[in-house]
PDB file of N, CA and C in Angstrom:
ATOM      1  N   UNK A   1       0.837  -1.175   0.000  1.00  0.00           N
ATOM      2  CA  UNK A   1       0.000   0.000   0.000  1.00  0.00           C
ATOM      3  C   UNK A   1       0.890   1.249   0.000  1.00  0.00           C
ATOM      4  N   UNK A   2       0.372   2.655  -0.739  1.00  0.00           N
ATOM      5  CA  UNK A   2       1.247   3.381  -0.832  1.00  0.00           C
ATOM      6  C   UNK A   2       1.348   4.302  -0.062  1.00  0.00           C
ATOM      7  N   UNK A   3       2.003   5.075   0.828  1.00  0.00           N
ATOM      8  CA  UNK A   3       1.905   5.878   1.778  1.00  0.00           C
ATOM      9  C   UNK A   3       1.500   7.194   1.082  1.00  0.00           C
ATOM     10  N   UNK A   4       0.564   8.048   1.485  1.00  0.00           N
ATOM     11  CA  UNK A   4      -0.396   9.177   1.436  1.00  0.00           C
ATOM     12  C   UNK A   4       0.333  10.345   1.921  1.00  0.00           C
ATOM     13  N   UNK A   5       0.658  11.230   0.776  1.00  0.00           N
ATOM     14  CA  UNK A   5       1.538  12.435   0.885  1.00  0.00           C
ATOM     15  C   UNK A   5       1.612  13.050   2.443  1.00  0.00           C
ATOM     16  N   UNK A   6       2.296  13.686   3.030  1.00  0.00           N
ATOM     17  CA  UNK A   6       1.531  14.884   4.018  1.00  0.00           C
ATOM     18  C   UNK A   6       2.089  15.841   4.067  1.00  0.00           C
ATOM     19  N   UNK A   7       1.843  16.946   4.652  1.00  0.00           N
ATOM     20  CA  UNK A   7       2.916  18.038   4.324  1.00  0.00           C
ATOM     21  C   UNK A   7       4.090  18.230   6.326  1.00  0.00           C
ATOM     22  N   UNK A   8       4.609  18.318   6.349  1.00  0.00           N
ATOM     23  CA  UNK A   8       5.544  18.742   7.611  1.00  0.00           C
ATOM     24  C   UNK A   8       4.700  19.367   8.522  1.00  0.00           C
ATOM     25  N   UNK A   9       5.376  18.632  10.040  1.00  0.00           N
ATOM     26  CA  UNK A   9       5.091  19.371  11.184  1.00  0.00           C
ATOM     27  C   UNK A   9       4.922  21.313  10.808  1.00  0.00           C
ATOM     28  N   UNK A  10       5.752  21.611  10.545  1.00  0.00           N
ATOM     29  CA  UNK A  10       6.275  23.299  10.051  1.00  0.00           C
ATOM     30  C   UNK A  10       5.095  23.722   9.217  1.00  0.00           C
ATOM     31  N   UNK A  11       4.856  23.042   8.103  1.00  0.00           N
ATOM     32  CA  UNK A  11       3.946  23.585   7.315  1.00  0.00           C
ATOM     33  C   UNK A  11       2.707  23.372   8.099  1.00  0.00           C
ATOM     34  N   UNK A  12       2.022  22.912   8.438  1.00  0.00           N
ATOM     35  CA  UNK A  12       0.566  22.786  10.058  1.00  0.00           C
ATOM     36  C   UNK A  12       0.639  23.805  10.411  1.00  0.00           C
ATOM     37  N   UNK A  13       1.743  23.974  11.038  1.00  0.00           N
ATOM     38  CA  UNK A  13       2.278  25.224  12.358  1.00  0.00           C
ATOM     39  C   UNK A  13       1.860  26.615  11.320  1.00  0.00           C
ATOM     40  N   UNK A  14       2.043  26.597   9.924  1.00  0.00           N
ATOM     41  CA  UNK A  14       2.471  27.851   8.967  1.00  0.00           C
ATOM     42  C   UNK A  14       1.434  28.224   8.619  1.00  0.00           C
ATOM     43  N   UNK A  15       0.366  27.078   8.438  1.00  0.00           N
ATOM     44  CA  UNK A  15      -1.064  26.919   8.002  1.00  0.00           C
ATOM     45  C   UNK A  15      -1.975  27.539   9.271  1.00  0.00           C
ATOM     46  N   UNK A  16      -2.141  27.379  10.179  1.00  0.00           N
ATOM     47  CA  UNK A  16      -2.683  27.110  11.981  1.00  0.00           C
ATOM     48  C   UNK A  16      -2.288  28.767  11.956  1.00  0.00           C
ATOM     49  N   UNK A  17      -1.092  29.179  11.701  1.00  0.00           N
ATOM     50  CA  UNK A  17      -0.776  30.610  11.727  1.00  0.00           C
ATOM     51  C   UNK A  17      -0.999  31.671  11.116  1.00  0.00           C
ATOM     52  N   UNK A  18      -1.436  31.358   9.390  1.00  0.00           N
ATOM     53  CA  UNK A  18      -1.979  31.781   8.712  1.00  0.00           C
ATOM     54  C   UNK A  18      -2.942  32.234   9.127  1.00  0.00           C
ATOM     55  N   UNK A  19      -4.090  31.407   9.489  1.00  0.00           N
ATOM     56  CA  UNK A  19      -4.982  31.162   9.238  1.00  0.00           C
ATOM     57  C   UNK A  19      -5.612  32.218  10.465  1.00  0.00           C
ATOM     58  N   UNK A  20      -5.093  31.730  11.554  1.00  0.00           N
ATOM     59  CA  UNK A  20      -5.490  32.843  12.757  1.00  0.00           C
ATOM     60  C   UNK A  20      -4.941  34.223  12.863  1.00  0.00           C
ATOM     61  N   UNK A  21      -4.435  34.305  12.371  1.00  0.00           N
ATOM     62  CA  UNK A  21      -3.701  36.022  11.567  1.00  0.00           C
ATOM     63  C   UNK A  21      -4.511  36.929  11.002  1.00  0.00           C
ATOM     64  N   UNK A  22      -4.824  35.816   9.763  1.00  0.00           N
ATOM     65  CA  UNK A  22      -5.712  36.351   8.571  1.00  0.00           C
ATOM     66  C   UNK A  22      -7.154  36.951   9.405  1.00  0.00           C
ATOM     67  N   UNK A  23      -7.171  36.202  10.515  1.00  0.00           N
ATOM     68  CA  UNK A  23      -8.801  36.094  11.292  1.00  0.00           C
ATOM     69  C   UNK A  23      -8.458  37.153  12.272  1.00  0.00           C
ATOM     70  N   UNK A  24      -7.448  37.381  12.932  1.00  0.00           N
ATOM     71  CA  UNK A  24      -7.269  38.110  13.426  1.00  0.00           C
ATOM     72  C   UNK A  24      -6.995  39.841  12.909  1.00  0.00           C
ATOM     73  N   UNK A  25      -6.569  40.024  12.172  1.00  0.00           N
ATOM     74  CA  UNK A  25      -6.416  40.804  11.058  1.00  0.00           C
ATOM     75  C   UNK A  25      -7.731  41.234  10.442  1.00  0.00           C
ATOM     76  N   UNK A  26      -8.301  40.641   9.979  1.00  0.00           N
ATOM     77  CA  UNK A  26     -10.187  40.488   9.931  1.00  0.00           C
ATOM     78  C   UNK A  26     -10.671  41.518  10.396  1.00  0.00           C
ATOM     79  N   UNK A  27     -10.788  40.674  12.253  1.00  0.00           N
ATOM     80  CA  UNK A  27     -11.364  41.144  13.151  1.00  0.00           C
ATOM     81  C   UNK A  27     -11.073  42.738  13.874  1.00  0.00           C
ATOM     82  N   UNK A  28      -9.425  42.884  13.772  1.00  0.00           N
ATOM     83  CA  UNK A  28      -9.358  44.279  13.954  1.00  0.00           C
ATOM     84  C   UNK A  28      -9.878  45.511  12.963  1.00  0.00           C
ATOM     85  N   UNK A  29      -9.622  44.944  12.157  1.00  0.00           N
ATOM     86  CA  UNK A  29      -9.758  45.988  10.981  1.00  0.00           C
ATOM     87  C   UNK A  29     -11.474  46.457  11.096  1.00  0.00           C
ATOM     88  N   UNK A  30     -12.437  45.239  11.304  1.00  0.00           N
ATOM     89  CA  UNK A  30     -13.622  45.235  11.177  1.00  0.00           C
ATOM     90  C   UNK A  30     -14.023  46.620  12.694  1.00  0.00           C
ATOM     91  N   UNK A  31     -13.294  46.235  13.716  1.00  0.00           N
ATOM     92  CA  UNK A  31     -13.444  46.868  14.787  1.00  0.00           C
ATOM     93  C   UNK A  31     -12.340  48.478  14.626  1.00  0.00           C
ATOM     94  N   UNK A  32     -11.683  48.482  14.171  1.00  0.00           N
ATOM     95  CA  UNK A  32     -10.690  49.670  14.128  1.00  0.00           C
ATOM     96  C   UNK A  32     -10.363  50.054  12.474  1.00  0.00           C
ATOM     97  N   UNK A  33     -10.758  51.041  12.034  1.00  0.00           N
ATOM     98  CA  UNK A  33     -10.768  51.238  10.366  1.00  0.00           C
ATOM     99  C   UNK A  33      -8.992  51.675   9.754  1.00  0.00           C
ATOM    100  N   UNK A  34      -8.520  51.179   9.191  1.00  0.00           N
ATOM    101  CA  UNK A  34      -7.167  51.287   8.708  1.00  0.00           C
ATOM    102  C   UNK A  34      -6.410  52.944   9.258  1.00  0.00           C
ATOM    103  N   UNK A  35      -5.752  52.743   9.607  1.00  0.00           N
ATOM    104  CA  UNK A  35      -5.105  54.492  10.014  1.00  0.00           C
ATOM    105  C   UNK A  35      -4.427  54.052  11.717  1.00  0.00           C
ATOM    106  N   UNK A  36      -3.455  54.973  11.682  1.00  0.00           N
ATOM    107  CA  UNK A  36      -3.086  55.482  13.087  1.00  0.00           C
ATOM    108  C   UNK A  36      -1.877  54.058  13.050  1.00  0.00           C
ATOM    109  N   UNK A  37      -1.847  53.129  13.805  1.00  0.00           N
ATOM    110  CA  UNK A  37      -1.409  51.885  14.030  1.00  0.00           C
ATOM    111  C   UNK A  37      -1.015  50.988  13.454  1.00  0.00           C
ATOM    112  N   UNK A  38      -2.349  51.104  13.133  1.00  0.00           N
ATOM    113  CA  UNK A  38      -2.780  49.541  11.610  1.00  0.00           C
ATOM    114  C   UNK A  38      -1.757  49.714  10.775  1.00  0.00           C
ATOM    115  N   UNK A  39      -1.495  51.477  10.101  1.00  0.00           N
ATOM    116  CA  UNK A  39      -0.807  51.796   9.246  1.00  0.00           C
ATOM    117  C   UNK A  39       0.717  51.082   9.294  1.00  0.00           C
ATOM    118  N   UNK A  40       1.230  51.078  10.132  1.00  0.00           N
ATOM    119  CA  UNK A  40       2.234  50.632  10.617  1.00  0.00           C
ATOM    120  C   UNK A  40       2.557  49.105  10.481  1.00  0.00           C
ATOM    121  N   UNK A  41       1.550  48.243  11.104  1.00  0.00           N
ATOM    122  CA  UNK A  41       2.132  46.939  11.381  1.00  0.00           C
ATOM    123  C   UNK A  41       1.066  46.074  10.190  1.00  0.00           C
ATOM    124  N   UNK A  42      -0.069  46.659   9.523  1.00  0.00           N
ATOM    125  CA  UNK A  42      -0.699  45.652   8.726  1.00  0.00           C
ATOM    126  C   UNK A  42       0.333  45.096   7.241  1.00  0.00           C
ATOM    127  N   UNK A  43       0.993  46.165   6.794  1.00  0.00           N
ATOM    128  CA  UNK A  43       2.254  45.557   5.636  1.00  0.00           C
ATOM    129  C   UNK A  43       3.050  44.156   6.483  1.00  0.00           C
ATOM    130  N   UNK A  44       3.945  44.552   7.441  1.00  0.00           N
ATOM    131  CA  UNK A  44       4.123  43.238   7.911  1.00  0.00           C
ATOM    132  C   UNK A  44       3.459  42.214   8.464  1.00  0.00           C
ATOM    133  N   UNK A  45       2.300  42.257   8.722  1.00  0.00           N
ATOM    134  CA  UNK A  45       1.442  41.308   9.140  1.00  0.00           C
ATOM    135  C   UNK A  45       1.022  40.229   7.571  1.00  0.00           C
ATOM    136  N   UNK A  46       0.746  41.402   6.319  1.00  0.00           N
ATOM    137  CA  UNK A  46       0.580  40.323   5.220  1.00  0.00           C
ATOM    138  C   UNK A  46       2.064  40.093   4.637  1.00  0.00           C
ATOM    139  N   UNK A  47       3.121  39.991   5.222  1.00  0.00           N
ATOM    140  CA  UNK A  47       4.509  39.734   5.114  1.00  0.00           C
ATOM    141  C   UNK A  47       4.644  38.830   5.495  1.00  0.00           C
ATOM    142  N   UNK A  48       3.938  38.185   6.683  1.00  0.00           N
ATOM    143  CA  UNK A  48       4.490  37.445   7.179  1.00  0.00           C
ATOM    144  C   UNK A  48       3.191  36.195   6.498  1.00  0.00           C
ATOM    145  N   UNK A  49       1.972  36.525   6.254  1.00  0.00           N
ATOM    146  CA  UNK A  49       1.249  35.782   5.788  1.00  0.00           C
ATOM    147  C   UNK A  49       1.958  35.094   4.347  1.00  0.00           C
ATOM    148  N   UNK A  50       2.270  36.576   3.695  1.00  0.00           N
ATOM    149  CA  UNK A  50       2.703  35.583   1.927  1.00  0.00           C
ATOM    150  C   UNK A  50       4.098  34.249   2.500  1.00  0.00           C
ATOM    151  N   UNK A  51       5.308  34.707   3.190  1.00  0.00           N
ATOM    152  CA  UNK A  51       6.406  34.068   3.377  1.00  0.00           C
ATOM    153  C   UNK A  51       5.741  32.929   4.019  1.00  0.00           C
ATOM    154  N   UNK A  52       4.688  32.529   5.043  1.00  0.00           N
ATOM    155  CA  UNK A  52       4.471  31.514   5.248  1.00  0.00           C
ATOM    156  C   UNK A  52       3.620  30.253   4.074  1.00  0.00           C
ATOM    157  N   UNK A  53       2.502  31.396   3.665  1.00  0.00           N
ATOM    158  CA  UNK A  53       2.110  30.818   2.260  1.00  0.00           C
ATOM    159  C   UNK A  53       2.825  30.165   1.045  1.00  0.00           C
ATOM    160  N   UNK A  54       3.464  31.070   1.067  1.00  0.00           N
ATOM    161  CA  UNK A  54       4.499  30.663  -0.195  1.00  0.00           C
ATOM    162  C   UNK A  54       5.580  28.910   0.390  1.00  0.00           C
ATOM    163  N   UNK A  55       5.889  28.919   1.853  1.00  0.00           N
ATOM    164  CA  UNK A  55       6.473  28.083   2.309  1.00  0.00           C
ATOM    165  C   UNK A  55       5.806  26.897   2.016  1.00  0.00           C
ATOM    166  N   UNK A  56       4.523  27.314   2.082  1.00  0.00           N
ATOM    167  CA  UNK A  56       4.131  25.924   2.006  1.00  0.00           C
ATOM    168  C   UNK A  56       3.672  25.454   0.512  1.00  0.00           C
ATOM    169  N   UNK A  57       3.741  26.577  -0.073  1.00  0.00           N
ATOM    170  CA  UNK A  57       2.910  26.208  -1.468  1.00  0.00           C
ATOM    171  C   UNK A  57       4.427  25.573  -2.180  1.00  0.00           C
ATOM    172  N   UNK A  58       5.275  25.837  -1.739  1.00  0.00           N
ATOM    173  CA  UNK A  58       6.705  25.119  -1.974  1.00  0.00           C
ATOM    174  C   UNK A  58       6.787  23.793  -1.548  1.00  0.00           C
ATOM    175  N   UNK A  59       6.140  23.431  -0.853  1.00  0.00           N
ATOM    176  CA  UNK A  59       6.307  22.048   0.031  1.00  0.00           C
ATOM    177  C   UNK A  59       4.948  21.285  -0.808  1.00  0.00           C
ATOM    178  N   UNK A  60       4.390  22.153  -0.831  1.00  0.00           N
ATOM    179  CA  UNK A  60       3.070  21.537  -1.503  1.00  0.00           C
ATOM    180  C   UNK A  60       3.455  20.262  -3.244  1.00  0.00           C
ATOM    181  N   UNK A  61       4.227  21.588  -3.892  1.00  0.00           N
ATOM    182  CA  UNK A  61       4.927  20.998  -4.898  1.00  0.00           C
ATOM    183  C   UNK A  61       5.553  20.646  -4.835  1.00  0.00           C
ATOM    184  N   UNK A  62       6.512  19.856  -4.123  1.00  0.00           N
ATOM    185  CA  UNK A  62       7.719  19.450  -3.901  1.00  0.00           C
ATOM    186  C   UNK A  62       7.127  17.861  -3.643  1.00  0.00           C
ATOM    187  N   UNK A  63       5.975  17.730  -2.920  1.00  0.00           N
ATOM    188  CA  UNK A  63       5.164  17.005  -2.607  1.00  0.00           C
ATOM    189  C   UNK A  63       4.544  15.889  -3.819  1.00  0.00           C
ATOM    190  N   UNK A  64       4.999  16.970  -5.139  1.00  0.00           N
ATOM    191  CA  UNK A  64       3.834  16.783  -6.220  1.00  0.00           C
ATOM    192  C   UNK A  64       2.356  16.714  -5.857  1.00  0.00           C
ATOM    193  N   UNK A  65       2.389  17.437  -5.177  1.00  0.00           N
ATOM    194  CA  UNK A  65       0.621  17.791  -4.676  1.00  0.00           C
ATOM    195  C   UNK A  65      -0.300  18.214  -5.888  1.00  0.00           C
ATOM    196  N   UNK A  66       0.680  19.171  -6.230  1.00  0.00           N
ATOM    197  CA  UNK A  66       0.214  20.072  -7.342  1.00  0.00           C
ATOM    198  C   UNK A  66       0.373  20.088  -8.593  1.00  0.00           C
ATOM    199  N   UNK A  67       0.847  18.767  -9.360  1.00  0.00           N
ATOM    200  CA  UNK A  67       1.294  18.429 -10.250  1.00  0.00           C
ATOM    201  C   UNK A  67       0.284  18.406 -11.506  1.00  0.00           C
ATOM    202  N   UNK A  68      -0.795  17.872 -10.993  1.00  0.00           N
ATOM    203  CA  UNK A  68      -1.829  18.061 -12.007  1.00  0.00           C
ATOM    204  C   UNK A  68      -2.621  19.474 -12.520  1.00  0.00           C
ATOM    205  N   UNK A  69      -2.751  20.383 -11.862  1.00  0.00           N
ATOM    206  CA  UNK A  69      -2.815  21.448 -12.165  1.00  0.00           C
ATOM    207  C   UNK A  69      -2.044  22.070 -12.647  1.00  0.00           C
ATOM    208  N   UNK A  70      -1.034  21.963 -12.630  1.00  0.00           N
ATOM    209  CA  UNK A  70       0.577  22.904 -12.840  1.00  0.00           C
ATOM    210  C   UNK A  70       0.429  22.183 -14.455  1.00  0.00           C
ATOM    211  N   UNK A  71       0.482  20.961 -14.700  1.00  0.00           N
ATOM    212  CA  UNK A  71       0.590  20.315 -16.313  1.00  0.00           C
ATOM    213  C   UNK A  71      -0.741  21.350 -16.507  1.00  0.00           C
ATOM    214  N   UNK A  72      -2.007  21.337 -16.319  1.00  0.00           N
ATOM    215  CA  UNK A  72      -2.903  22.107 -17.022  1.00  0.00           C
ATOM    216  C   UNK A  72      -2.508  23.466 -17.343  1.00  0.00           C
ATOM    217  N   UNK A  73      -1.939  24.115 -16.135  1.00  0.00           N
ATOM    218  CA  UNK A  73      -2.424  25.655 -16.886  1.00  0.00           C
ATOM    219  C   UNK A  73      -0.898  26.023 -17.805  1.00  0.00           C
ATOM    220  N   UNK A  74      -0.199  24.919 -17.668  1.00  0.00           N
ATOM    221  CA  UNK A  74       1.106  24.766 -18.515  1.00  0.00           C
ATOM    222  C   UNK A  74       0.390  24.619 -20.341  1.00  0.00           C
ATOM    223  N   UNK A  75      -0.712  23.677 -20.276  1.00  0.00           N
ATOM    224  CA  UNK A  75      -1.414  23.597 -21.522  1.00  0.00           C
ATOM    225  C   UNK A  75      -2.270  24.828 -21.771  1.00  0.00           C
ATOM    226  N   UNK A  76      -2.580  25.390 -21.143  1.00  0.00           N
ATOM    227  CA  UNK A  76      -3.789  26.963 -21.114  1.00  0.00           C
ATOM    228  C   UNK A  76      -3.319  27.995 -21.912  1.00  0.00           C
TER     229      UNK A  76
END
């Protein structure tokens, strides 16, 4: 039987972090309108979102996760 891809402890952790960022990030903005603060730390906040994203979308393919899509839009 063939063992079933997975992605790394790290990439979970990158995903789990994303993810509550993005939500968190959300939630202030929804409560506090861009200016003063925000101005300041929201560029690095989606800094730190793409570098983790991208980490994994690297692992993803590396994985050949993504192999079948990647041949398609290679044909597009």
């Amino acid at each position: 039987m063939m063992k079933k891809p997975q992605i790394t402890i790290e990439s979970y952790h990158k995903l789990n972090r994303a993810k509550l960022l993005a939500h968190s990030v959300y939630l202030e903005l929804n409560k506090n309108p861009l200016g003063g603060m925000n101005q300041l730390y929201v560029p690095i906040l989606f800094c730190y979102l793409s570098e983790d994203i991208s980490d994994i979308f690297e692992e993803l393919k590396q994985l050949g996760l993504c192999d079948d899509w990647l041949r398609q839009s290679k044909k597009d």
